[in-house]
C-alpha atoms as a PDB file:
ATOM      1  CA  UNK A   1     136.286 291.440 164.123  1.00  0.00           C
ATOM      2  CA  UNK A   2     134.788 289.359 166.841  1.00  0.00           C
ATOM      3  CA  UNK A   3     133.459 286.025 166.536  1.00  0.00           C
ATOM      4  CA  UNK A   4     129.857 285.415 167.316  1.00  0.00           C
ATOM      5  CA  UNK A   5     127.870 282.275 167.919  1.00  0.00           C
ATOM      6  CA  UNK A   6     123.963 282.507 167.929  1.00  0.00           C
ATOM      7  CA  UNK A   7     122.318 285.365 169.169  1.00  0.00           C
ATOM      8  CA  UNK A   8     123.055 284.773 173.000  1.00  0.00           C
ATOM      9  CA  UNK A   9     125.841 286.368 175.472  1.00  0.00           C
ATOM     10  CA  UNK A  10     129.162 285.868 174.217  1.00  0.00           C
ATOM     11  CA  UNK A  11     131.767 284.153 176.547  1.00  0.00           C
ATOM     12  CA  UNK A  12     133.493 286.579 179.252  1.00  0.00           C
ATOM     13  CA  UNK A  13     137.081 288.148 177.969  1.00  0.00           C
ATOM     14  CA  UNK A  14     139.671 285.938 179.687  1.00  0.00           C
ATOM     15  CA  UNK A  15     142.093 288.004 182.256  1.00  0.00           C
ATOM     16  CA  UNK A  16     145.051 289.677 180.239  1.00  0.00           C
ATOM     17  CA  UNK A  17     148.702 290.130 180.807  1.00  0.00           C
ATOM     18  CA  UNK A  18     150.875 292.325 179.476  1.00  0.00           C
ATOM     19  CA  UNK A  19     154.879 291.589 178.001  1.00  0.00           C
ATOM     20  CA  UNK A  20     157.222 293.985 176.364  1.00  0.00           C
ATOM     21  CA  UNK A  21     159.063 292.705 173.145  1.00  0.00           C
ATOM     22  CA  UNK A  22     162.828 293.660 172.666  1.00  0.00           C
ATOM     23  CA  UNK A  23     162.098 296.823 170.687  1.00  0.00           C
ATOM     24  CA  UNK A  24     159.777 298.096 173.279  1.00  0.00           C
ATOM     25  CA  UNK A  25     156.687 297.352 172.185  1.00  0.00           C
ATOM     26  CA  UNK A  26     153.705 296.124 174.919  1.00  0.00           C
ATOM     27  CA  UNK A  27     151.849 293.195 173.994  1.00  0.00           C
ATOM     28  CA  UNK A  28     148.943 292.029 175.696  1.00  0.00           C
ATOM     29  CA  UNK A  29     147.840 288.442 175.830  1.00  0.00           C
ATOM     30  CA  UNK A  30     145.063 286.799 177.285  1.00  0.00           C
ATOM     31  CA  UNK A  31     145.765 284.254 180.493  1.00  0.00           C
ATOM     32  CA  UNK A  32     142.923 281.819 179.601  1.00  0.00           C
ATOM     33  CA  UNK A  33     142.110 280.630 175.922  1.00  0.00           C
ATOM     34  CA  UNK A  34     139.579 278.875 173.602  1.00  0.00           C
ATOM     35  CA  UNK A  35     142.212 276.373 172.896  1.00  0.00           C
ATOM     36  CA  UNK A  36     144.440 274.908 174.991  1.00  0.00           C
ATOM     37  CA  UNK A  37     148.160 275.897 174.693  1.00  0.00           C
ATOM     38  CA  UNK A  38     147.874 278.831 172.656  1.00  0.00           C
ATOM     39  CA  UNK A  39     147.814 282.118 173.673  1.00  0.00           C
ATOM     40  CA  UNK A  40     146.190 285.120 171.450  1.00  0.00           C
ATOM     41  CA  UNK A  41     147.264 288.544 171.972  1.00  0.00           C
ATOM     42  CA  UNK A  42     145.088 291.280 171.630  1.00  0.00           C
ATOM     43  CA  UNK A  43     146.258 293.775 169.160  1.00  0.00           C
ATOM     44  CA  UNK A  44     143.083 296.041 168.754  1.00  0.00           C
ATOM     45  CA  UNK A  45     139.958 294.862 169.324  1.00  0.00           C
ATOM     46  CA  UNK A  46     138.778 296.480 166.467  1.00  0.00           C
ATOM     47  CA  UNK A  47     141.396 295.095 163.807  1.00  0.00           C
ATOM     48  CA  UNK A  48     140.240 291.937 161.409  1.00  0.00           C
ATOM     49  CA  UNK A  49     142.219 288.900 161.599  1.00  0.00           C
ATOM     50  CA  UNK A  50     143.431 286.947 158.411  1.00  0.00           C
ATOM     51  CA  UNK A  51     143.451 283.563 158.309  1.00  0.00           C
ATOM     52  CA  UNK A  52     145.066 281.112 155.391  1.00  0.00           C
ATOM     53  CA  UNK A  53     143.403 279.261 152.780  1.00  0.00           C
ATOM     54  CA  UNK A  54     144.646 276.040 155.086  1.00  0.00           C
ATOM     55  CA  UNK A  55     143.469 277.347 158.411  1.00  0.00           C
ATOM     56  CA  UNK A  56     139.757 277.665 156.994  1.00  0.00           C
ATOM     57  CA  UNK A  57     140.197 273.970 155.274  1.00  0.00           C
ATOM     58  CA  UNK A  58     140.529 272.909 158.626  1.00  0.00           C
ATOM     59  CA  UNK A  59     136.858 273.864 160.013  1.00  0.00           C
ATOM     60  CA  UNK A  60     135.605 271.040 157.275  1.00  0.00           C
ATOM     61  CA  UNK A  61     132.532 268.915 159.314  1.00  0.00           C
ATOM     62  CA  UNK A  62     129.111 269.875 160.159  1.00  0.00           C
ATOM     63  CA  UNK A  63     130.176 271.023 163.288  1.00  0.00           C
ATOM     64  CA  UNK A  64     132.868 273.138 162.937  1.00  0.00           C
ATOM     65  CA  UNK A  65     131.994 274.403 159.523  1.00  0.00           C
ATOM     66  CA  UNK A  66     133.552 277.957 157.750  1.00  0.00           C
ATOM     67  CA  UNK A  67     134.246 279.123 154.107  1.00  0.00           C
ATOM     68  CA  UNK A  68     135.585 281.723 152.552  1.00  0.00           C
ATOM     69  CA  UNK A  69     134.106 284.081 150.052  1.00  0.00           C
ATOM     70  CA  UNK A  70     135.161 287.698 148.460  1.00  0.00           C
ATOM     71  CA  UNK A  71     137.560 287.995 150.880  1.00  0.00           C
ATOM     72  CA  UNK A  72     135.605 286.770 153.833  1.00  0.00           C
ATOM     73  CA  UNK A  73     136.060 284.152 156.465  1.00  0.00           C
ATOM     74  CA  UNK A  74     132.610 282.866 158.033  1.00  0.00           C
ATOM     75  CA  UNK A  75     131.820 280.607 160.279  1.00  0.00           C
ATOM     76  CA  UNK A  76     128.862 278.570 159.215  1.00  0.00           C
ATOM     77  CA  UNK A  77     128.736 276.195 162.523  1.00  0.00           C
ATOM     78  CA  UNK A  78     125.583 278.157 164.025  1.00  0.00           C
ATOM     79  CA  UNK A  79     123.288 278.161 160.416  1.00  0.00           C
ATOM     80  CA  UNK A  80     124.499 274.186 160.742  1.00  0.00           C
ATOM     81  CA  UNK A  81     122.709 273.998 163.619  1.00  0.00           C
ATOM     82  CA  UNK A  82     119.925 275.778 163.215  1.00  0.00           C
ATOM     83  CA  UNK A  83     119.038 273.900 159.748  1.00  0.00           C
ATOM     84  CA  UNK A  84     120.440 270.659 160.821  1.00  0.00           C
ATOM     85  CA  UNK A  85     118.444 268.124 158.650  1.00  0.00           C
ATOM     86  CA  UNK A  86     117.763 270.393 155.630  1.00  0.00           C
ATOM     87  CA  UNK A  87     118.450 269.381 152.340  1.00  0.00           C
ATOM     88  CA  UNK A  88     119.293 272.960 151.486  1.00  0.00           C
ATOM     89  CA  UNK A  89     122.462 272.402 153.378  1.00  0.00           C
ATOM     90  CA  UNK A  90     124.231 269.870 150.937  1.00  0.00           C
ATOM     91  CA  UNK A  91     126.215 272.501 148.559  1.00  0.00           C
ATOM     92  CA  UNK A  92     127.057 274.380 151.638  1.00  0.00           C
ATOM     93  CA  UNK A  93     128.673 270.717 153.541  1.00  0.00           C
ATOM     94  CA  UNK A  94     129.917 269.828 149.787  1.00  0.00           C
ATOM     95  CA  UNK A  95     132.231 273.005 150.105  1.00  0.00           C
ATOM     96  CA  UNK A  96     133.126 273.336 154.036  1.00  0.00           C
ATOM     97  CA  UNK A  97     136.516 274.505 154.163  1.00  0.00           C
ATOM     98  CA  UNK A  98     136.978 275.823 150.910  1.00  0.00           C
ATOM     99  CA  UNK A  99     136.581 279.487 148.959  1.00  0.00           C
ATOM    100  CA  UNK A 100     133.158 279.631 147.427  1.00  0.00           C
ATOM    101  CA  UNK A 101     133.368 283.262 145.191  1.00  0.00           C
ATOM    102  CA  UNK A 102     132.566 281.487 142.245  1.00  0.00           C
ATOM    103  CA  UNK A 103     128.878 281.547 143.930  1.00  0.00           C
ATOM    104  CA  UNK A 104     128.915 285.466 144.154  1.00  0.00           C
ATOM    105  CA  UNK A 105     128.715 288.439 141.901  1.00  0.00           C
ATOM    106  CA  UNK A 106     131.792 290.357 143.282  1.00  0.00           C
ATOM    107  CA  UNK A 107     129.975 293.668 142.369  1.00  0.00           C
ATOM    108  CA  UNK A 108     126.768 292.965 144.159  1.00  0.00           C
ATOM    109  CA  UNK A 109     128.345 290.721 146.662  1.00  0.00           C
ATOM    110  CA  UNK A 110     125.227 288.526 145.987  1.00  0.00           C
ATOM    111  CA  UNK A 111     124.762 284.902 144.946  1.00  0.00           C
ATOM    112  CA  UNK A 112     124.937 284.994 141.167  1.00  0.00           C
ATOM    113  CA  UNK A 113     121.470 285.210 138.603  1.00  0.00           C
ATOM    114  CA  UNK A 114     120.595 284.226 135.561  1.00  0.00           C
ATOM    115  CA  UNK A 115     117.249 284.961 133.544  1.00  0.00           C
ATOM    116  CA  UNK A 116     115.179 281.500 133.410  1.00  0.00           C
ATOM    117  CA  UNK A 117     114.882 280.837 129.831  1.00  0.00           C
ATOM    118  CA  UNK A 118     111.474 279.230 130.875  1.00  0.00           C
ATOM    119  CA  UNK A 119     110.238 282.135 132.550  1.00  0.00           C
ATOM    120  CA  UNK A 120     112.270 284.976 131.387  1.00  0.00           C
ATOM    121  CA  UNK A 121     112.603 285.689 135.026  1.00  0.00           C
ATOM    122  CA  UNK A 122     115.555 286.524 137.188  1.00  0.00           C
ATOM    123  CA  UNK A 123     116.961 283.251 138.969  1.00  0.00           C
ATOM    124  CA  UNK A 124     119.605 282.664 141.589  1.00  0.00           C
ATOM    125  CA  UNK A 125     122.200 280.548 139.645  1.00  0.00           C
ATOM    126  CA  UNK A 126     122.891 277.671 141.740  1.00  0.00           C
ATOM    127  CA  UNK A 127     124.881 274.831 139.762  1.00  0.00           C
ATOM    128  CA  UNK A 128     125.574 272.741 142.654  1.00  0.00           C
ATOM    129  CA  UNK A 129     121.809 273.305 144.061  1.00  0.00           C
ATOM    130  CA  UNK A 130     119.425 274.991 145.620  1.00  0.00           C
ATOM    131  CA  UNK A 131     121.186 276.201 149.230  1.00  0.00           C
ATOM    132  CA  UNK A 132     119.669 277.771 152.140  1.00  0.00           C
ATOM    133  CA  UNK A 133     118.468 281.153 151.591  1.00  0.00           C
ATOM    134  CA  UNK A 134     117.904 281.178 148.223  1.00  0.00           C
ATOM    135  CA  UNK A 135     114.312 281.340 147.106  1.00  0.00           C
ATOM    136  CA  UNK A 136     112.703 278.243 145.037  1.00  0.00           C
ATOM    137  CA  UNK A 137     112.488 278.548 141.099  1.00  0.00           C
ATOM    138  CA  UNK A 138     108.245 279.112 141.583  1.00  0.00           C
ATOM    139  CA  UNK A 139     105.870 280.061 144.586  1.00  0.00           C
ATOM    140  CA  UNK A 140     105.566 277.231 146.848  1.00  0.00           C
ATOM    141  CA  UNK A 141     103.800 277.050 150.456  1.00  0.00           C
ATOM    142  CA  UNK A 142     106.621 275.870 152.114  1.00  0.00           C
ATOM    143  CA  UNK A 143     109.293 278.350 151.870  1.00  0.00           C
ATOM    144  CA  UNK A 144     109.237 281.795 154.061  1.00  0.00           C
ATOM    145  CA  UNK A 145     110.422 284.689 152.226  1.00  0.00           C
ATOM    146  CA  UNK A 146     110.642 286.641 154.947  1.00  0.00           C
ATOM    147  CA  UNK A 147     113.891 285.675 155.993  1.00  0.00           C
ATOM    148  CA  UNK A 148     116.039 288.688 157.137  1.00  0.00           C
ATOM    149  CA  UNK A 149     119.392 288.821 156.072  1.00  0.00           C
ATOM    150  CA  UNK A 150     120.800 285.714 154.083  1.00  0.00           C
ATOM    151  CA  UNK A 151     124.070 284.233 155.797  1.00  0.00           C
ATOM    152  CA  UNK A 152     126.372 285.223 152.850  1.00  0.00           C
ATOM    153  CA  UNK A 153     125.254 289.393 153.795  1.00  0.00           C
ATOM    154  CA  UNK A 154     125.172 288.442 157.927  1.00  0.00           C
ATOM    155  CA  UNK A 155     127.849 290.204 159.191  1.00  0.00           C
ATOM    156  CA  UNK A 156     127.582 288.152 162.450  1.00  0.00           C
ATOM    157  CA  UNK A 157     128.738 284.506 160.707  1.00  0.00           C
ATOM    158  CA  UNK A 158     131.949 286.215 159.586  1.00  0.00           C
ATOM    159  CA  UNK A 159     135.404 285.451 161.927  1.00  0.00           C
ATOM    160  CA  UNK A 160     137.726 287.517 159.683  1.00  0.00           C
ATOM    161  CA  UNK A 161     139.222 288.156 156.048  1.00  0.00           C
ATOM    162  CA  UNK A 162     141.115 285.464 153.898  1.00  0.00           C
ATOM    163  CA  UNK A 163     144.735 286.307 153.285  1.00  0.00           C
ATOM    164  CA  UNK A 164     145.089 287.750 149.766  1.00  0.00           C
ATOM    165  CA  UNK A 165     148.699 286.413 149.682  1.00  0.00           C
ATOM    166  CA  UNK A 166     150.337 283.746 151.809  1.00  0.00           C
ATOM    167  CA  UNK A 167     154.067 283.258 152.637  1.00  0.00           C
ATOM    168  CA  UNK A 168     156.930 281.139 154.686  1.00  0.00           C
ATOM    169  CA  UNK A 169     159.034 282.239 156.911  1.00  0.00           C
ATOM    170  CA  UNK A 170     161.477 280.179 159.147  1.00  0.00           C
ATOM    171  CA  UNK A 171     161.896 281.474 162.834  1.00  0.00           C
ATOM    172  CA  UNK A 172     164.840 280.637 164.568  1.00  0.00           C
ATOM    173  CA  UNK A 173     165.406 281.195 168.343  1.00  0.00           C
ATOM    174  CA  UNK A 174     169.534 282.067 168.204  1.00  0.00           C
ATOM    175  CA  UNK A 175     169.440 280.889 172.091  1.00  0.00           C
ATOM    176  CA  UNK A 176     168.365 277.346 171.459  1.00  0.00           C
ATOM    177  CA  UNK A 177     168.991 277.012 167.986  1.00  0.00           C
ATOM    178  CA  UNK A 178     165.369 276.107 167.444  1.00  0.00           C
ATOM    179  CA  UNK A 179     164.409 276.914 164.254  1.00  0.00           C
ATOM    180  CA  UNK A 180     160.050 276.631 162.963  1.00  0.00           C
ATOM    181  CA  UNK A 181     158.399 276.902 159.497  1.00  0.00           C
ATOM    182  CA  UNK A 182     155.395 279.107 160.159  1.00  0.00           C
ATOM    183  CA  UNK A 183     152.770 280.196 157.166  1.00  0.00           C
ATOM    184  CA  UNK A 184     151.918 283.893 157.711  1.00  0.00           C
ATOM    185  CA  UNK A 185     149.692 286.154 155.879  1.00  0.00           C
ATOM    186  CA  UNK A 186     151.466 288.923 154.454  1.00  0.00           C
ATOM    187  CA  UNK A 187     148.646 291.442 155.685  1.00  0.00           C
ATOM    188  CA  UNK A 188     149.646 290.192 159.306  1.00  0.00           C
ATOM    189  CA  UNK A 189     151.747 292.527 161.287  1.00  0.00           C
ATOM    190  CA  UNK A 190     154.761 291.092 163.343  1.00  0.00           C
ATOM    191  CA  UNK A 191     152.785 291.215 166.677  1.00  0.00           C
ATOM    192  CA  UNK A 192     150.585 289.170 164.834  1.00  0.00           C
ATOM    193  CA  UNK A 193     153.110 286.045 163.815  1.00  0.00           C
ATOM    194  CA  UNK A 194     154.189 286.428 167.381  1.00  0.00           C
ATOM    195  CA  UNK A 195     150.798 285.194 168.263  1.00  0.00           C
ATOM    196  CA  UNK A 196     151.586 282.348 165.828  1.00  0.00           C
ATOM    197  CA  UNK A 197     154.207 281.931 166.945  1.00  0.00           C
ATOM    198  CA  UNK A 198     153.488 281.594 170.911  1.00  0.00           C
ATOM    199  CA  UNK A 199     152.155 277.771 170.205  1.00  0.00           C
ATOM    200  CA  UNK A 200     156.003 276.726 170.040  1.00  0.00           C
ATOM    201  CA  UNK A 201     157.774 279.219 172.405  1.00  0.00           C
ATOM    202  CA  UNK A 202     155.402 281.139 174.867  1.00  0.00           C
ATOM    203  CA  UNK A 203     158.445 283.293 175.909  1.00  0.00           C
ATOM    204  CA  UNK A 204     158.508 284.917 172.557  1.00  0.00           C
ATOM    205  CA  UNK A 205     157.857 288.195 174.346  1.00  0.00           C
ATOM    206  CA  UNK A 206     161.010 288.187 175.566  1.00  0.00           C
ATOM    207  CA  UNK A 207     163.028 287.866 172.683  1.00  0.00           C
ATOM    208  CA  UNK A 208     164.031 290.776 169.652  1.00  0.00           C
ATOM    209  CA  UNK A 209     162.711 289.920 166.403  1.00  0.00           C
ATOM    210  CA  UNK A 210     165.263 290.343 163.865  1.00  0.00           C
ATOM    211  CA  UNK A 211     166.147 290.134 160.142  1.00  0.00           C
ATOM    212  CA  UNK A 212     169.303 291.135 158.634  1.00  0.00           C
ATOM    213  CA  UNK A 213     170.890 292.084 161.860  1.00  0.00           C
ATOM    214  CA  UNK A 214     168.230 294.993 161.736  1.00  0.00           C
ATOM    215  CA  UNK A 215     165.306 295.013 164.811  1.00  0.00           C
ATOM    216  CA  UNK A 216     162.277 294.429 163.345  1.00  0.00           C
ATOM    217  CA  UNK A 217     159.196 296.864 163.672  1.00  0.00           C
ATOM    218  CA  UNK A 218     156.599 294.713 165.428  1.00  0.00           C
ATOM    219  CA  UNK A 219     153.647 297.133 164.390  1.00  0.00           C
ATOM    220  CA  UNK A 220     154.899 296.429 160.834  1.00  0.00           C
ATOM    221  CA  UNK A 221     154.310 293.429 158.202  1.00  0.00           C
ATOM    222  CA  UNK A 222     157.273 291.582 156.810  1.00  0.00           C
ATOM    223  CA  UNK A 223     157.248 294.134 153.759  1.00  0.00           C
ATOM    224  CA  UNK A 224     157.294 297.260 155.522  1.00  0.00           C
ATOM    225  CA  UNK A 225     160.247 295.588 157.223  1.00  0.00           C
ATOM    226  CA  UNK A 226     162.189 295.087 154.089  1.00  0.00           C
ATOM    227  CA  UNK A 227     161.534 291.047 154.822  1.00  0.00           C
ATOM    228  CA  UNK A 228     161.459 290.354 151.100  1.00  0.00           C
ATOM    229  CA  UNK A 229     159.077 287.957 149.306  1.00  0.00           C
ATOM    230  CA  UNK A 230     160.415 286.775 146.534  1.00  0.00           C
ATOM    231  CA  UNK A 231     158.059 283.685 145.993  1.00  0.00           C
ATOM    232  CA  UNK A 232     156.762 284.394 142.300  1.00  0.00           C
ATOM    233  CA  UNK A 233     160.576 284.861 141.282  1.00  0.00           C
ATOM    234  CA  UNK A 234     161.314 281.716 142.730  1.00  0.00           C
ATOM    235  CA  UNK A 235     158.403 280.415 140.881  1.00  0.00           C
ATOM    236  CA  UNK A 236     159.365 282.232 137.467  1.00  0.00           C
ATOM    237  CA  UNK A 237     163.145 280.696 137.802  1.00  0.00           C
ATOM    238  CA  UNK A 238     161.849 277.290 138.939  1.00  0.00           C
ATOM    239  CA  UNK A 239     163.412 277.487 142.192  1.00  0.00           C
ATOM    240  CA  UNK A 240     163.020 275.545 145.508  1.00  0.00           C
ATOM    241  CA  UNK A 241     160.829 277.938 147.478  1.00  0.00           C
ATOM    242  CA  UNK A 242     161.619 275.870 150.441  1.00  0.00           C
ATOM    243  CA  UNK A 243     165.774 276.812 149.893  1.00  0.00           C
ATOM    244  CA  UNK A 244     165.211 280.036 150.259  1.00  0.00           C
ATOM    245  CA  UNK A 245     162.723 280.905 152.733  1.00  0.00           C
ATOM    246  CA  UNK A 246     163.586 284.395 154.605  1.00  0.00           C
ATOM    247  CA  UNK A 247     164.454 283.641 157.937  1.00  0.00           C
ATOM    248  CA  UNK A 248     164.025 285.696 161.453  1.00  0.00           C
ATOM    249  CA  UNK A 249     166.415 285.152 163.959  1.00  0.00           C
ATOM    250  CA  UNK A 250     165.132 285.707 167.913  1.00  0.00           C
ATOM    251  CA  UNK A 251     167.439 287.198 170.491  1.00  0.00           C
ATOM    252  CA  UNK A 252     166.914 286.653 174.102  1.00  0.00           C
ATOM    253  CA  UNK A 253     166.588 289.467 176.421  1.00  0.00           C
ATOM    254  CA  UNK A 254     167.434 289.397 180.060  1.00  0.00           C
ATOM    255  CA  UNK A 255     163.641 289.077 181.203  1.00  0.00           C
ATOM    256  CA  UNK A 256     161.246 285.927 181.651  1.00  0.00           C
ATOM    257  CA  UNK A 257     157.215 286.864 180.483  1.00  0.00           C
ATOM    258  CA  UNK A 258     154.959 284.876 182.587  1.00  0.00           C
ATOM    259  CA  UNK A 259     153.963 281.528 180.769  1.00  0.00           C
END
């Protein structure tokens, strides 16, 4: 799921080039990014991405603003701009960062209602206020109901799909004896911690991903490769998570990607 900012051209796809992981697989990764020093590999163009609850905490101002609701990821920064001043907006900047589904009927996938004891008419329930979008309690003059899609059903604000379950995983490159703590999402295949996982080695292409002494199936998640997670054992014994945190050991090939 692409990314989308206003209504105007998107930004031209950077060049691409292509590396072949240990177990043959060819990844593709682009040559010029949004951010500097990471690289993202394109794994279909088509495929969501998942992000972590802490990832989304970290778009938390007025100008880099996203939550996360029934699942979704959204990036909020353009209906920032385009209501900049509104009082409306306070809930919304009162919640940047975090997971707002208590606002939303997971059935309808609209903002909850309520019938007005005053009126006996259905309301939008809004506890933390009136937000953008969401029609006053009466008819007033200064609020257009013609408003096309609200933000929480515009499929253009959302960036991707909040992991469902997060987990830890150490990485440890068996050349240098480099070893990194990286929080995945367990929906994420192996290609896609290797993108992660570029930000601290941007050879990663040229190593094979193992666990177990077994090669690891990079169009696979940790699960289908028999990585286990054991986290809500280690929670039920009142275990150290942190002791026992699966690890993946990288093997160095005899090629050298491009960096």
């Amino acid at each position: 799921m692409r990314r989308r900012r206003g209504s105007g051209p998107g930004p031209q796809r950077p060049a691409l080039s292509s590396c072949c992981c240990g177990n043959g697989t060819t990844l593709h990764r682009h040559t010029g990014t949004d951010a500097p020093g990471e690289a993202a590999l394109v794994t279909g163009m088509d495929a969501p991405r998942f992000f972590t609850p802490a990832e989304v905490a970290a778009h938390n101002t007025a100008a880099d603003l996203w939550v996360s609701f029934l699942g979704k990821v959204c990036d909020l920064t353009p209906l920032m701009s385009r209501y900049q001043g509104d009082a409306l907006l306070l809930p919304i900047m009162e919640c940047a960062g975090q997971d707002i589904s208590c606002w939303f009927d997971p059935e309808t996938k609209d903002v909850l209602k309520y019938v007005d004891p005053l009126t006996n008419c259905l309301r939008y329930y809004t506890p933390r206020g009136r937000f953008v979008h969401t029609p006053p309690a009466g008819p007033r003059s200064d609020w257009a109901s013609d408003i096309g899609q609200p933000w929480w059903r515009d499929q253009r604000y959302e960036v991707g799909l909040l992991s469902a379950k997060t987990r830890w995983i150490r990485v440890i490159n068996t050349l240098t004896s480099q070893e990194q703590r990286l929080q995945v999402c367990s929906e994420e295949t192996l290609t896609e911690i290797l993108q992660r996982y570029l930000r601290y080695n941007s050879h990663a292409c040229s190593y094979t991903w193992k666990h177990a002494g077994a090669c690891l199936d990079m169009s696979k998640t940790l699960s289908e490769n028999n990585v286990p997670d054991d986290d809500h054992e280690l929670e039920h014994l009142r275990l150290d998570r942190d002791l026992f945190t699966p690890a993946i050991l990288l093997h160095f090939n005899d090629d050298l990607t491009e960096g």
